[in-house]
Protein backbone atom coordinates (compact mmCIF):
# COMPACT_ATOMS: atom_id res chain seq x y z
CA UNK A 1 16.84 27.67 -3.62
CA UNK A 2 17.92 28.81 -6.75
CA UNK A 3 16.93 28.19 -10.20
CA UNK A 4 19.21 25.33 -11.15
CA UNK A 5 18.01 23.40 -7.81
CA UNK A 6 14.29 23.76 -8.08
CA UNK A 7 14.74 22.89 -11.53
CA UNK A 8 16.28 19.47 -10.18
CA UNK A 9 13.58 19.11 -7.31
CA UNK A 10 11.28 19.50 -9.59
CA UNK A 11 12.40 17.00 -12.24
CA UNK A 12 12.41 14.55 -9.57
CA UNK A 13 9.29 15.24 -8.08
CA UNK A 14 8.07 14.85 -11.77
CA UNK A 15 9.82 11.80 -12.16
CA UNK A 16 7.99 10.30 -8.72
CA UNK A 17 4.53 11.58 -10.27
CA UNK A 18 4.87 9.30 -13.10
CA UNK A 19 5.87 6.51 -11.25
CA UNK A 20 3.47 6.58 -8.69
CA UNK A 21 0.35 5.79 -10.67
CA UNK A 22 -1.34 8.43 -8.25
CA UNK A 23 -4.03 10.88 -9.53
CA UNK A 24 -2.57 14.41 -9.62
CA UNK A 25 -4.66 15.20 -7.06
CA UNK A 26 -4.43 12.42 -4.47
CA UNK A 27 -0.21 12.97 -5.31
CA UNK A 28 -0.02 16.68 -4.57
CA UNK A 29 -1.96 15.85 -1.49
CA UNK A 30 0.63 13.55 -0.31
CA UNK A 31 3.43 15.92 -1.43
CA UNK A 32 1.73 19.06 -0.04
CA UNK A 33 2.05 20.60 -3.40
CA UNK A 34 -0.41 21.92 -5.67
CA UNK A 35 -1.91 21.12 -8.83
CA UNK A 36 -1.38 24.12 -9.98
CA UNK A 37 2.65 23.49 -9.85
CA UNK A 38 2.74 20.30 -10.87
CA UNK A 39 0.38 20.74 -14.02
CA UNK A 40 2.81 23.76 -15.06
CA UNK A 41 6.10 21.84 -14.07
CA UNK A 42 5.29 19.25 -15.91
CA UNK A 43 4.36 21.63 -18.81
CA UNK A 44 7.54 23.22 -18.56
CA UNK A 45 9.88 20.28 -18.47
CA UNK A 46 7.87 18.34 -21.14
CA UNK A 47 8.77 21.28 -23.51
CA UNK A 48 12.50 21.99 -22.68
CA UNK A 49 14.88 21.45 -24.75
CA UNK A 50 17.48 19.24 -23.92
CA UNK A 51 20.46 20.01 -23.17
CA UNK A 52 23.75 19.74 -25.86
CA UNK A 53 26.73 18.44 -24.98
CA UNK A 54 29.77 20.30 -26.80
């Protein structure tokens, strides 16, 4: 997977986070993800910049 993808996965695995109204934890136990990537994931996409358009 390269960076653009798991940047996508990731935004929509962020996306079904919010959504869900699960705790983080009960949520990366359904997802077999950790806490630990979903607390920086949605660290790092809360503070990226948004893309331009030219």
């Amino acid at each position: 997977m390269d960076k653009q993808q798991r940047l996508q996965a990731w935004t929509t695995r962020i996306t079904d986070f919010k959504s869900s109204g699960l705790t983080m934890s009960t949520w990366c136990d359904a997802h077999n993800q950790t806490i630990h990537q979903l607390k920086y994931w949605l660290r790092k996409l809360s503070y990226s910049p948004s893309s331009s358009v030219s």
